[in-house]
C-alpha atoms as a PDB file:
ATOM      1  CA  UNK A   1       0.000   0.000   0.000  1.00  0.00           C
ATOM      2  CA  UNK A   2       1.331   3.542  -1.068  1.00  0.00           C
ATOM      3  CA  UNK A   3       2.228   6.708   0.992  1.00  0.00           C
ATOM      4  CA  UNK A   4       2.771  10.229   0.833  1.00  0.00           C
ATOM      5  CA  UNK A   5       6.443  11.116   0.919  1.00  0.00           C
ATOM      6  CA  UNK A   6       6.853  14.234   3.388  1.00  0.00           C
ATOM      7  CA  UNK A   7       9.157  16.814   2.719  1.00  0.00           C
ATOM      8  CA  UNK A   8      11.191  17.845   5.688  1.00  0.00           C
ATOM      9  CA  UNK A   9      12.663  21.332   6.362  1.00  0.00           C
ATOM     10  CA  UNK A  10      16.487  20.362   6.135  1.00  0.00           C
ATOM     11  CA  UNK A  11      15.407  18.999   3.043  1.00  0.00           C
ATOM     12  CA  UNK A  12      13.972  21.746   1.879  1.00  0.00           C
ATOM     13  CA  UNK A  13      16.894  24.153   3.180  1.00  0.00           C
ATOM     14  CA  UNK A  14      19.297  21.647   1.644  1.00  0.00           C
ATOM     15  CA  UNK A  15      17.377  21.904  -1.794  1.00  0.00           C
ATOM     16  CA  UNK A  16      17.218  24.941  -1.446  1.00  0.00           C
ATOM     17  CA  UNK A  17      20.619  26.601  -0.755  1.00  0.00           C
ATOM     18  CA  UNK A  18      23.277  26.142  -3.411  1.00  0.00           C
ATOM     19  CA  UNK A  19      25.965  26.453  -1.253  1.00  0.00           C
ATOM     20  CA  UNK A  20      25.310  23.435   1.080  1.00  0.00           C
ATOM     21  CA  UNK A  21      27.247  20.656   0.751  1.00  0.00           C
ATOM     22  CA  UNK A  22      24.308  18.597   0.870  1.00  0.00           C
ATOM     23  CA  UNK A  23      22.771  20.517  -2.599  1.00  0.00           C
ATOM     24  CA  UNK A  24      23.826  18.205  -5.460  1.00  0.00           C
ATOM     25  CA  UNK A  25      22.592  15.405  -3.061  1.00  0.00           C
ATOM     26  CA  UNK A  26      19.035  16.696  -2.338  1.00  0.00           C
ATOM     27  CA  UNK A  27      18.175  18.158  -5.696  1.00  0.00           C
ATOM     28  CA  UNK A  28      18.711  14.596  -7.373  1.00  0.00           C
ATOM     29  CA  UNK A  29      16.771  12.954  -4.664  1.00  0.00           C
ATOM     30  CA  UNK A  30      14.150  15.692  -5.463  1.00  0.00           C
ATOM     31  CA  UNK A  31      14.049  15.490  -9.240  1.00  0.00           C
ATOM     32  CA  UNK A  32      14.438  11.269  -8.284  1.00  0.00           C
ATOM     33  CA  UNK A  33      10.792  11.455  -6.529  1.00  0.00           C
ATOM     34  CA  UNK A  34       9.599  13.890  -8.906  1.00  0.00           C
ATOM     35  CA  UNK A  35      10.059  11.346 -11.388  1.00  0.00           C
ATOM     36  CA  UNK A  36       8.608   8.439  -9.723  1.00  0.00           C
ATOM     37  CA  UNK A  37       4.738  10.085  -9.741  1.00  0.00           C
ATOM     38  CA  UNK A  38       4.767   9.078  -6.228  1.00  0.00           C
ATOM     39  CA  UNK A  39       2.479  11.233  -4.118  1.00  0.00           C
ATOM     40  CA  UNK A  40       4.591  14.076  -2.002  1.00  0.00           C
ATOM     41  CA  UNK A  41       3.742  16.534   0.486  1.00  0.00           C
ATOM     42  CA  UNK A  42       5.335  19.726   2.351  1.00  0.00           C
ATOM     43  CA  UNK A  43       3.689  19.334   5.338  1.00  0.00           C
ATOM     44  CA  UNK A  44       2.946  23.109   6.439  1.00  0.00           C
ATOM     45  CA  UNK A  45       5.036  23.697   9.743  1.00  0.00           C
ATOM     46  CA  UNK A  46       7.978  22.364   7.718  1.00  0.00           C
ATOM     47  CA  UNK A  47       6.830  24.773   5.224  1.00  0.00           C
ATOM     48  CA  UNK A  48       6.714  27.624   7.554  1.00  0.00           C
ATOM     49  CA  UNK A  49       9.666  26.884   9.110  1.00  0.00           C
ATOM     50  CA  UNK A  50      11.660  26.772   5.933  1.00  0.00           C
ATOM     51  CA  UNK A  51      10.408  30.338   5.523  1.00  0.00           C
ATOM     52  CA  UNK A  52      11.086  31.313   8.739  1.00  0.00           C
ATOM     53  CA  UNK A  53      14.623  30.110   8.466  1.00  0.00           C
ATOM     54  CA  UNK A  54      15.688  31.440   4.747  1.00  0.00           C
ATOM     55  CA  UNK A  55      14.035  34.710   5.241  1.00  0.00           C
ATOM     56  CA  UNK A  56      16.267  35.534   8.873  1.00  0.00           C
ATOM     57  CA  UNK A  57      19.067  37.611   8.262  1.00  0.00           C
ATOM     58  CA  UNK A  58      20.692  36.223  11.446  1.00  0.00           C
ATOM     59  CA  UNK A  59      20.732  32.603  10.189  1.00  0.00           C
ATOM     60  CA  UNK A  60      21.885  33.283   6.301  1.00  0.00           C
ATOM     61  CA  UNK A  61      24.841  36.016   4.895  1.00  0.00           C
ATOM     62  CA  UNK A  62      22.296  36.146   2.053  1.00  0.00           C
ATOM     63  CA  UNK A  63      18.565  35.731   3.316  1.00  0.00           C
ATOM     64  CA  UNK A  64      15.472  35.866   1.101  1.00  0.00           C
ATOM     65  CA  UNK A  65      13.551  38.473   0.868  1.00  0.00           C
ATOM     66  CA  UNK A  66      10.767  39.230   3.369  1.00  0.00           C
ATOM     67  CA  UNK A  67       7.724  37.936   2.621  1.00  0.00           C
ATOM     68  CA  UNK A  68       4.373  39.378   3.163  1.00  0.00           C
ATOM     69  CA  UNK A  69       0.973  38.613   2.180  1.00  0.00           C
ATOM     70  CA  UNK A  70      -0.058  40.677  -0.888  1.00  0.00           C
ATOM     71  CA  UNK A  71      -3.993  39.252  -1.386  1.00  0.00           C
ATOM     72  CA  UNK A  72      -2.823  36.771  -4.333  1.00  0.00           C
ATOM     73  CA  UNK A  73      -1.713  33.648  -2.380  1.00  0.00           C
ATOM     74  CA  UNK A  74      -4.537  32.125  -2.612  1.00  0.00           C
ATOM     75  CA  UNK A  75      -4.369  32.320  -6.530  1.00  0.00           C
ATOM     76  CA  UNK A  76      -0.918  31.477  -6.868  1.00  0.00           C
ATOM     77  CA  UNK A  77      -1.012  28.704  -4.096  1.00  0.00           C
ATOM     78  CA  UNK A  78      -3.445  27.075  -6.581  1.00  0.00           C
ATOM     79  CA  UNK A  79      -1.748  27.992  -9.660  1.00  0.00           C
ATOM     80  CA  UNK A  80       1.313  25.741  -8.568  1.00  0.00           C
ATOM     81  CA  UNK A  81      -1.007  23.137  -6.899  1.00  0.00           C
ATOM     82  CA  UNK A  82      -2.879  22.271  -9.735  1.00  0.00           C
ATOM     83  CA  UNK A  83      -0.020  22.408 -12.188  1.00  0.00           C
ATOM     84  CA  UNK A  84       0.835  18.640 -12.634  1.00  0.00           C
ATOM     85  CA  UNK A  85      -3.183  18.044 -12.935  1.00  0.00           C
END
Protein backbone atom coordinates (compact mmCIF):
# COMPACT_ATOMS: atom_id res chain seq x y z
CA UNK A 1 0.00 0.00 0.00
CA UNK A 2 1.33 3.54 -1.07
CA UNK A 3 2.23 6.71 0.99
CA UNK A 4 2.77 10.23 0.83
CA UNK A 5 6.44 11.12 0.92
CA UNK A 6 6.85 14.23 3.39
CA UNK A 7 9.16 16.81 2.72
CA UNK A 8 11.19 17.84 5.69
CA UNK A 9 12.66 21.33 6.36
CA UNK A 10 16.49 20.36 6.14
CA UNK A 11 15.41 19.00 3.04
CA UNK A 12 13.97 21.75 1.88
CA UNK A 13 16.89 24.15 3.18
CA UNK A 14 19.30 21.65 1.64
CA UNK A 15 17.38 21.90 -1.79
CA UNK A 16 17.22 24.94 -1.45
CA UNK A 17 20.62 26.60 -0.76
CA UNK A 18 23.28 26.14 -3.41
CA UNK A 19 25.96 26.45 -1.25
CA UNK A 20 25.31 23.43 1.08
CA UNK A 21 27.25 20.66 0.75
CA UNK A 22 24.31 18.60 0.87
CA UNK A 23 22.77 20.52 -2.60
CA UNK A 24 23.83 18.20 -5.46
CA UNK A 25 22.59 15.40 -3.06
CA UNK A 26 19.03 16.70 -2.34
CA UNK A 27 18.18 18.16 -5.70
CA UNK A 28 18.71 14.60 -7.37
CA UNK A 29 16.77 12.95 -4.66
CA UNK A 30 14.15 15.69 -5.46
CA UNK A 31 14.05 15.49 -9.24
CA UNK A 32 14.44 11.27 -8.28
CA UNK A 33 10.79 11.46 -6.53
CA UNK A 34 9.60 13.89 -8.91
CA UNK A 35 10.06 11.35 -11.39
CA UNK A 36 8.61 8.44 -9.72
CA UNK A 37 4.74 10.08 -9.74
CA UNK A 38 4.77 9.08 -6.23
CA UNK A 39 2.48 11.23 -4.12
CA UNK A 40 4.59 14.08 -2.00
CA UNK A 41 3.74 16.53 0.49
CA UNK A 42 5.34 19.73 2.35
CA UNK A 43 3.69 19.33 5.34
CA UNK A 44 2.95 23.11 6.44
CA UNK A 45 5.04 23.70 9.74
CA UNK A 46 7.98 22.36 7.72
CA UNK A 47 6.83 24.77 5.22
CA UNK A 48 6.71 27.62 7.55
CA UNK A 49 9.67 26.88 9.11
CA UNK A 50 11.66 26.77 5.93
CA UNK A 51 10.41 30.34 5.52
CA UNK A 52 11.09 31.31 8.74
CA UNK A 53 14.62 30.11 8.47
CA UNK A 54 15.69 31.44 4.75
CA UNK A 55 14.04 34.71 5.24
CA UNK A 56 16.27 35.53 8.87
CA UNK A 57 19.07 37.61 8.26
CA UNK A 58 20.69 36.22 11.45
CA UNK A 59 20.73 32.60 10.19
CA UNK A 60 21.89 33.28 6.30
CA UNK A 61 24.84 36.02 4.89
CA UNK A 62 22.30 36.15 2.05
CA UNK A 63 18.56 35.73 3.32
CA UNK A 64 15.47 35.87 1.10
CA UNK A 65 13.55 38.47 0.87
CA UNK A 66 10.77 39.23 3.37
CA UNK A 67 7.72 37.94 2.62
CA UNK A 68 4.37 39.38 3.16
CA UNK A 69 0.97 38.61 2.18
CA UNK A 70 -0.06 40.68 -0.89
CA UNK A 71 -3.99 39.25 -1.39
CA UNK A 72 -2.82 36.77 -4.33
CA UNK A 73 -1.71 33.65 -2.38
CA UNK A 74 -4.54 32.13 -2.61
CA UNK A 75 -4.37 32.32 -6.53
CA UNK A 76 -0.92 31.48 -6.87
CA UNK A 77 -1.01 28.70 -4.10
CA UNK A 78 -3.45 27.08 -6.58
CA UNK A 79 -1.75 27.99 -9.66
CA UNK A 80 1.31 25.74 -8.57
CA UNK A 81 -1.01 23.14 -6.90
CA UNK A 82 -2.88 22.27 -9.74
CA UNK A 83 -0.02 22.41 -12.19
CA UNK A 84 0.83 18.64 -12.63
CA UNK A 85 -3.18 18.04 -12.94
Amino acid sequence: MGGVTAINTNFLLYVHRSDSPFHAAASQALDDLLATGMPWAIPWPNLHEFLAIVTHPKIHQSPMGLLGETGTQWPVMKRLLLAGH
